[in-house]
Structures are given as structure tokens and as C-alpha cells.
Protein backbone atom coordinates (compact mmCIF):
# COMPACT_ATOMS: atom_id res chain seq x y z
CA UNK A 1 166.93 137.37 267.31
CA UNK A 2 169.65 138.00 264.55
CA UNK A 3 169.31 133.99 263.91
CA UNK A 4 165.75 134.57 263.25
CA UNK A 5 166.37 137.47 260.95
CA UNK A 6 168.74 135.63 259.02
CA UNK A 7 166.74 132.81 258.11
CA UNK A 8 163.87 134.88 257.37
CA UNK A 9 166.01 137.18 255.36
CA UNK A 10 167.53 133.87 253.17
CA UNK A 11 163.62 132.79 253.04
CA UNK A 12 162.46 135.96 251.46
CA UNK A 13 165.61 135.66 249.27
CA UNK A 14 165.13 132.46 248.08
CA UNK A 15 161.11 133.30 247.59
CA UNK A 16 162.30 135.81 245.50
CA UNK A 17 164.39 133.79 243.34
CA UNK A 18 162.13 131.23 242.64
CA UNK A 19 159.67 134.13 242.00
CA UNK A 20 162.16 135.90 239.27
CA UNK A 21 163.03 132.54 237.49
CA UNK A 22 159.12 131.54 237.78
CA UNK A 23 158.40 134.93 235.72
CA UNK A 24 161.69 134.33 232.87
CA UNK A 25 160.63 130.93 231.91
CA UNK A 26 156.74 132.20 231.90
CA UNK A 27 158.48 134.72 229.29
CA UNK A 28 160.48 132.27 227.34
CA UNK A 29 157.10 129.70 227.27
CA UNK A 30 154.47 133.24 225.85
CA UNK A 31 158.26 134.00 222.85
CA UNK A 32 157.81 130.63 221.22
CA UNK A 33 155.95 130.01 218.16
CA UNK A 34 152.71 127.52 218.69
CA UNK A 35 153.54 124.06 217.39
CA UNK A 36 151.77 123.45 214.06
CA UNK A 37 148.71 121.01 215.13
CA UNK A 38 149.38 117.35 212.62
CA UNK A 39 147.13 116.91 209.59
CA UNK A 40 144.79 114.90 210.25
CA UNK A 41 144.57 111.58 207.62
CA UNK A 42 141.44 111.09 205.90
CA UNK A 43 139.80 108.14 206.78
CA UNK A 44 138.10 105.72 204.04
CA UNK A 45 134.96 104.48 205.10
CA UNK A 46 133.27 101.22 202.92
CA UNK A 47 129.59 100.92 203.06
CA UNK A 48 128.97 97.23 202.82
CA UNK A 49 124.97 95.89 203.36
CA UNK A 50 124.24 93.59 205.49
CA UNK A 51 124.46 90.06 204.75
CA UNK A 52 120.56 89.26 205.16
CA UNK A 53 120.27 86.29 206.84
CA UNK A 54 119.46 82.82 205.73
CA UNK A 55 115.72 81.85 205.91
CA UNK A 56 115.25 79.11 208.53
CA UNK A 57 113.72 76.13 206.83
CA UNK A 58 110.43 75.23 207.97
CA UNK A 59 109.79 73.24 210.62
CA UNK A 60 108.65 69.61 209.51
CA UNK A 61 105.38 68.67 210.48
CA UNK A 62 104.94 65.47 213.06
CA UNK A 63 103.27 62.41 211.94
CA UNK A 64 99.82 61.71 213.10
CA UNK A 65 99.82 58.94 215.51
CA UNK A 66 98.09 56.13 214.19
CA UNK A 67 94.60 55.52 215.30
CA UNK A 68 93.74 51.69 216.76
CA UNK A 69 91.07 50.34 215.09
CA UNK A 70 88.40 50.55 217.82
CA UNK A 71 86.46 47.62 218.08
CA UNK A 72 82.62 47.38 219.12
CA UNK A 73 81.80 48.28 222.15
CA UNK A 74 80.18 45.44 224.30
CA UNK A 75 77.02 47.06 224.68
CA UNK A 76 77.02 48.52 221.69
CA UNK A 77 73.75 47.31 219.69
CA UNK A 78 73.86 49.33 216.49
CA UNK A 79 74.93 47.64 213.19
CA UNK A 80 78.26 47.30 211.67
CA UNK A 81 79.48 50.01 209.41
CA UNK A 82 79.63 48.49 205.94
CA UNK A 83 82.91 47.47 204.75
CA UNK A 84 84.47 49.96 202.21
CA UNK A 85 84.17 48.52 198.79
CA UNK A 86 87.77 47.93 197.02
CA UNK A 87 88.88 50.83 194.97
CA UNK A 88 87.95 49.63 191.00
CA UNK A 89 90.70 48.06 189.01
CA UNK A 90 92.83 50.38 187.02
CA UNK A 91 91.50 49.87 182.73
CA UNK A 92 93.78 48.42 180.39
CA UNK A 93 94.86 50.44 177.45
CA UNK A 94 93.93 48.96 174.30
CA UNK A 95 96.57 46.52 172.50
CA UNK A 96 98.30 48.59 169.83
CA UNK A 97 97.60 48.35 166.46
CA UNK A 98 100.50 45.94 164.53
CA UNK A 99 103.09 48.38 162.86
CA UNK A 100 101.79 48.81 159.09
CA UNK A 101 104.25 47.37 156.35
CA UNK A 102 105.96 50.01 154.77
CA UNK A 103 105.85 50.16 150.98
CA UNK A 104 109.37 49.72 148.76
CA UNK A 105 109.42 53.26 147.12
CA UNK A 106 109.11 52.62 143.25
CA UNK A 107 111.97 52.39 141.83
CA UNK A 108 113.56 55.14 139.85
CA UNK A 109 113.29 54.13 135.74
CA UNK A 110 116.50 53.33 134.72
CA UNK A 111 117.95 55.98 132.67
CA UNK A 112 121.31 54.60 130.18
CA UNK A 113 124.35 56.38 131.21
CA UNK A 114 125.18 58.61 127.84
CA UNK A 115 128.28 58.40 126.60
CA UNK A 116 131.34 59.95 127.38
CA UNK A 117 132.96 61.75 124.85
CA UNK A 118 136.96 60.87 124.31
CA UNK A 119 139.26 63.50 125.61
CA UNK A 120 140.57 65.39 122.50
CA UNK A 121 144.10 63.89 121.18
CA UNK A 122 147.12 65.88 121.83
CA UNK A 123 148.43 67.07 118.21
CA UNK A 124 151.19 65.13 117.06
CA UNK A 125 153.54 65.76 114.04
CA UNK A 126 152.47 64.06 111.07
CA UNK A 127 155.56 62.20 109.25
CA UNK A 128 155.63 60.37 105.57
CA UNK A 129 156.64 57.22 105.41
CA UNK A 130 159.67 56.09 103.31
CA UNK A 131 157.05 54.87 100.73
CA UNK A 132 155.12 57.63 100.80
CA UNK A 133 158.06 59.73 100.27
CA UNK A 134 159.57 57.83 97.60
CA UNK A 135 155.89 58.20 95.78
CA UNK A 136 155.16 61.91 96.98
CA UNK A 137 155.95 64.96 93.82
CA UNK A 138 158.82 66.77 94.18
CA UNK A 139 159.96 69.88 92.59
CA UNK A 140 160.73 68.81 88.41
CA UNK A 141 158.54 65.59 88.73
CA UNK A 142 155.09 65.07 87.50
CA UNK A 143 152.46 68.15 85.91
CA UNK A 144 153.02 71.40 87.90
CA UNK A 145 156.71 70.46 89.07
CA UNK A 146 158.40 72.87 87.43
CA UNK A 147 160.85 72.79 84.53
CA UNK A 148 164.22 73.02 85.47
CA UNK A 149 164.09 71.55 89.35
CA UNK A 150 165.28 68.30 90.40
CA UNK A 151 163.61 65.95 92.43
CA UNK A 152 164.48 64.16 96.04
CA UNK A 153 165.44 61.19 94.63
CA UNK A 154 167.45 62.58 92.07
CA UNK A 155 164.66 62.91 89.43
CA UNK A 156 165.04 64.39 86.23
CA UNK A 157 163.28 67.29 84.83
CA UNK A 158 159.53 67.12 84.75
CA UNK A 159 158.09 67.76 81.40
CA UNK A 160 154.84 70.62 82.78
CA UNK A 161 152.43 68.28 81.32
CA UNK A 162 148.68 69.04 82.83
CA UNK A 163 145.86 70.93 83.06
CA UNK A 164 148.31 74.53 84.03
CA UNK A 165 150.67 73.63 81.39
CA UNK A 166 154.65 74.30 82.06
CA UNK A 167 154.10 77.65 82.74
CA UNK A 168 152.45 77.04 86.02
CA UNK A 169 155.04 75.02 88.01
CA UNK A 170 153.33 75.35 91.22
CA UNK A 171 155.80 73.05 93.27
CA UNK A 172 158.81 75.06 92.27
CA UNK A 173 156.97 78.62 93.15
CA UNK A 174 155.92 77.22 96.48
CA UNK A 175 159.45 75.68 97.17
CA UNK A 176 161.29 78.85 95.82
CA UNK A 177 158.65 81.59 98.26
CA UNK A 178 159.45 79.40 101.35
CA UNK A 179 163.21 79.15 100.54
CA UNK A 180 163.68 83.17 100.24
CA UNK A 181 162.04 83.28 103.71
CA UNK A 182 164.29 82.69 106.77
CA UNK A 183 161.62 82.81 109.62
CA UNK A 184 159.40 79.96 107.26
CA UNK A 185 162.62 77.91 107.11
CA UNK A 186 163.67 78.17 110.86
CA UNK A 187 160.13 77.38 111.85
CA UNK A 188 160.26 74.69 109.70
CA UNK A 189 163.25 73.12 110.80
CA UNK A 190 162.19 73.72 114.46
CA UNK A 191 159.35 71.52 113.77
CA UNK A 192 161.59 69.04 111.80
CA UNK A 193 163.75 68.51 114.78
CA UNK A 194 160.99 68.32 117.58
CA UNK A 195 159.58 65.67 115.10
CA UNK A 196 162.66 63.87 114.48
CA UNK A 197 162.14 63.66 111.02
CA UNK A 198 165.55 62.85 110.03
CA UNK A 199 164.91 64.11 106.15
CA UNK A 200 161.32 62.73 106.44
CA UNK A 201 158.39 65.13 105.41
CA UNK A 202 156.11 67.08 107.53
CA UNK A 203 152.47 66.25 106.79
CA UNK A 204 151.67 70.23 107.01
CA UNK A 205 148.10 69.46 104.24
CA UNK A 206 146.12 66.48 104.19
CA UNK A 207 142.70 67.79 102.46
CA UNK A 208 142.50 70.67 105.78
CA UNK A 209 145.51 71.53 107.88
CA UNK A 210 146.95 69.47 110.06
CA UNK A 211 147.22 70.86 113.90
CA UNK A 212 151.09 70.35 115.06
CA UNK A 213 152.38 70.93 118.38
CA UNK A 214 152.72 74.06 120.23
CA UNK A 215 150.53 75.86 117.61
CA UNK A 216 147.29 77.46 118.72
CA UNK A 217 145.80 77.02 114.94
CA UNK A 218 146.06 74.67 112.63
CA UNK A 219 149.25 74.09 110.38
CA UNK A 220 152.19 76.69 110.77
CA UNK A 221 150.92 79.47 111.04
CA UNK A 222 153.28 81.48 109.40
CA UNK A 223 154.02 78.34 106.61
CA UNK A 224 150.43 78.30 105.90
CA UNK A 225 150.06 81.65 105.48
CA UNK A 226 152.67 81.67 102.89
CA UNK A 227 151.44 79.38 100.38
CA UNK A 228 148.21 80.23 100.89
CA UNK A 229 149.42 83.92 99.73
CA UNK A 230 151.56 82.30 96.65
CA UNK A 231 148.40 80.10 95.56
CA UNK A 232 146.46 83.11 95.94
CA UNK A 233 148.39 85.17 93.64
CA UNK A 234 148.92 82.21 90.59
CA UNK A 235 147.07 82.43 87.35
CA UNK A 236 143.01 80.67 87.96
CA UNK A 237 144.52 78.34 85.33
CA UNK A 238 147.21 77.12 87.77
CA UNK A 239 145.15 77.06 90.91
CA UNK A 240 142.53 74.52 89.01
CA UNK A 241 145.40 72.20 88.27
CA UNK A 242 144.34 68.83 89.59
CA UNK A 243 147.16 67.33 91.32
CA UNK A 244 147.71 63.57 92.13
CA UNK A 245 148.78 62.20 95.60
CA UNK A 246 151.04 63.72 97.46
CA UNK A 247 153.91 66.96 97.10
CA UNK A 248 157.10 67.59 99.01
CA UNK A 249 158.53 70.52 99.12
CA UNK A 250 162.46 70.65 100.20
CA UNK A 251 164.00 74.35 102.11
CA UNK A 252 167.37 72.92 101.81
CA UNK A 253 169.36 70.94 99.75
CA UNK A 254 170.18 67.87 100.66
CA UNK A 255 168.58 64.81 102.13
CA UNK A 256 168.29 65.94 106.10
CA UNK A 257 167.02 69.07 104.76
CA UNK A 258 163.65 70.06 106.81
CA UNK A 259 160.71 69.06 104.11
CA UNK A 260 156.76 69.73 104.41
CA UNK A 261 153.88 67.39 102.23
CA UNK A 262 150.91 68.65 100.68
CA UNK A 263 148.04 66.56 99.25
CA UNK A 264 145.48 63.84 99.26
CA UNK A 265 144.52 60.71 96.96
CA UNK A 266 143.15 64.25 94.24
CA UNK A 267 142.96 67.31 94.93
CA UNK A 268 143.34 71.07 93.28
CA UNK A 269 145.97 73.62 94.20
CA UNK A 270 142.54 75.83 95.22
CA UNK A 271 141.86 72.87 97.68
CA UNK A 272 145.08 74.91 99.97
CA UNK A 273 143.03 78.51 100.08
CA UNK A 274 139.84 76.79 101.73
CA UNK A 275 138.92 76.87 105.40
CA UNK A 276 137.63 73.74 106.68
CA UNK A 277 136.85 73.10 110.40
């Protein structure tokens, strides 16, 4: 009997302590915080049609078997069916006209080419010859040369014979206005020395001014302006004075010194103050 009571009595006490640690962990499971439930992921969804399908082809159609001909029957006593008459030949197009000649276009009339005009000449400097220079007036030679000048070639005094008279001595007024001027006598002997005149004369007045190089107008501009200016302002008696060939006037002394001509075969000192194109 106390065996019995014994086990029964460790029974009831082990009941009881799986009883009490049944009811702590049911206490420790209710004190803990849920577990947050995961996000969920959204979820892309693509909408694609359906392909539709291909159309079956259709189905090709069996050829007809060939009928026999039949042939007559052996108690057959109706007529033959008539033969089928051949099918008409096809009509010929009509032959095609021949091509028609074409006609040669008349010719153009012939028109004669008009002339060409020859490309203006480049100005060149003008130069006297040695003869011309050894014939040209100088300053103390010939009417109009002045009284008291000398001449190029070592010429004595001119006597002022002519239709001015001494007083007049238009060469030696022309030679002494360009000499007081020192612009007139550099351009001068600019022009001298792209010439290579050497002591020879520039041609500046031949009956109208003569167009040198690198000068927009004709003659030097600022030369021509100058005598014109002194011919201007000489007695009418002076400016009629009929002159005779050619004039040099001299801006240095000496015989390199830069020189510019004047004149024609006859001409009047007037002749300088007129515009001719």
C-alpha cells in the first residue's frame, strides 16, 4: 500500500509540474509582441494579345478526271454530232506605216561675229627722244623763253621775239612756279625715276594730257594743276602766244635733273587750260 501511494503521489507531482511549466510558457508565448506580417511585392502584370493565328490556305481543288471519248454505241442509230468547227484564225494587225523622214531644221542665218574691242593699254610714261630733246625749247631759247635763262644745251639768251613779246616769258614763269614747289618737284622726280629717264623729258602735254602710271587722271595731277593755274593767271597777250614744237622745262640744274615736255607740231599756251577727253 505505501508503494502504491508513492507512485501515485510522484504521478500527481510530476502532473503538476508539467501542468505549472505548461501554464509559464503559455505566459511567455500571450508577453511577446506579434511578428510584423512581410510586405507583400507588387507584382507587374503585361497584357499582351493574342497572336491571332495564321489563316490556313485554302485547300486546292482536285482535277477533274478526264472523260474518255465515248464512242457510238452499237445500236445506236441516231446521227453523228457535227464536228466542232476550228476556232477562226487570230487577224493580223496592219503593217505599220514607214517612219516619215524628218526635216533638217532651217538653219539659223548666219549672223558676223562683231568685233571685239582691244583691251585698253596700260599707261606708260612718255619719254623724248635725244632728238627731240635736242630740238624741244628750253628756258632762254626761242619767243616766250624768257630773257635771262639758259637753255639745256647750254643755249644763250633768247631774244622774247613773238607774238607776247619779252615780257611774257612763259617757259621761265612755268619753270620758276614748279621750281618754288617741293611736292611738284618730288612728284616729278618720282615719275622721272619709275621712268628711267636718265635726264630725258617727261611727255606730261601732247595737244591733251598724257595719262602716266599710278595716276587716276590724266597728267600729274598736282603738275597739271600748276601750270594750268600759272597760264591762267598770264596776260591774254601771253596765253595767245603761238608756240612751235616742243618745251622742256628743267626743276633742277643739271643734266639728270627730272624734266617735263609740253607741246605739239603748233599750238597756243591757251591750248594747256582746255579739257579734252
Amino acid at each position: 500500500m505505501s508503494e502504491r501511494r508513492n507512485r501515485t503521489a510522484r504521478g500527481a507531482a510530476g502532473l503538476a509540474s508539467l501542468v505549472l511549466h505548461g501554464l509559464i510558457l503559455g505566459a511567455l508565448a500571450l508577453g511577446r509582441p506579434p511578428e510584423p506580417a512581410p510586405e507583400a511585392r507588387p507584382i507587374l502584370v503585361a497584357l499582351i494579345p493574342p497572336t491571332p493565328p495564321e489563316p490556313e490556305p485554302p485547300p486546292e481543288p482536285e482535277p477533274e478526271p478526264a472523260e474518255a471519248p465515248e464512242g457510238p454505241a452499237e445500236n445506236d442509230t441516231s446521227p453523228p454530232a457535227a464536228a466542232t468547227p476550228p476556232a477562226p484564225a487570230p487577224k493580223l494587225a496592219p503593217p505599220a506605216p514607214p517612219p516619215r523622214q524628218a526635216r533638217p531644221a532651217p538653219r539659223p542665218p548666219e549672223i558676223p561675229p562683231l568685233p571685239v574691242p582691244p583691251a585698253p593699254k596700260a599707261p606708260t610714261y612718255a619719254l623724248l627722244t635725244a632728238a627731240e630733246t635736242a630740238g624741244a625749247t628750253t628756258v632762254g631759247e626761242g619767243p616766250g623763253g624768257g630773257l635771262n635763262g639758259t637753255g639745256s644745251s647750254g643755249a644763250g639768251t633768247g631774244d622774247g621775239a613773238g607774238g607776247g613779246g619779252a615780257s611774257c616769258s612763259m617757259i621761265a614763269r612755268l619753270q620758276a612756279a614748279l621750281r618754288k614747289d617741293p611736292k611738284i618737284r618730288a612728284t616729278v622726280a618720282d615719275a622721272s625715276a619709275a621712268a628711267g629717264a636718265r635726264g630725258r623729258a617727261l611727255h606730261l602735254w601732247d595737244g591733251d594730257w598724257v595719262q602716266t602710271p599710278g595716276q587716276a587722271g590724266k597728267g600729274l595731277a598736282g603738275v597739271r594743276q600748276a601750270i594750268a593755274v600759272e597760264v591762267a593767271f598770264a596776260p591774254e597777250a601771253c596765253r595767245r602766244d603761238p608756240v612751235q614744237g616742243l618745251v622742256v622745262l628743267s626743276l633742277a640744274d643739271g643734266p639728270s635733273a627730272p624734266r617735263l615736255a609740253l607741246g605739239e607740231a603748233t599750238w597756243r599756251w591757251s591750248d594747256l587750260l582746255e579739257a579734252r577727253r
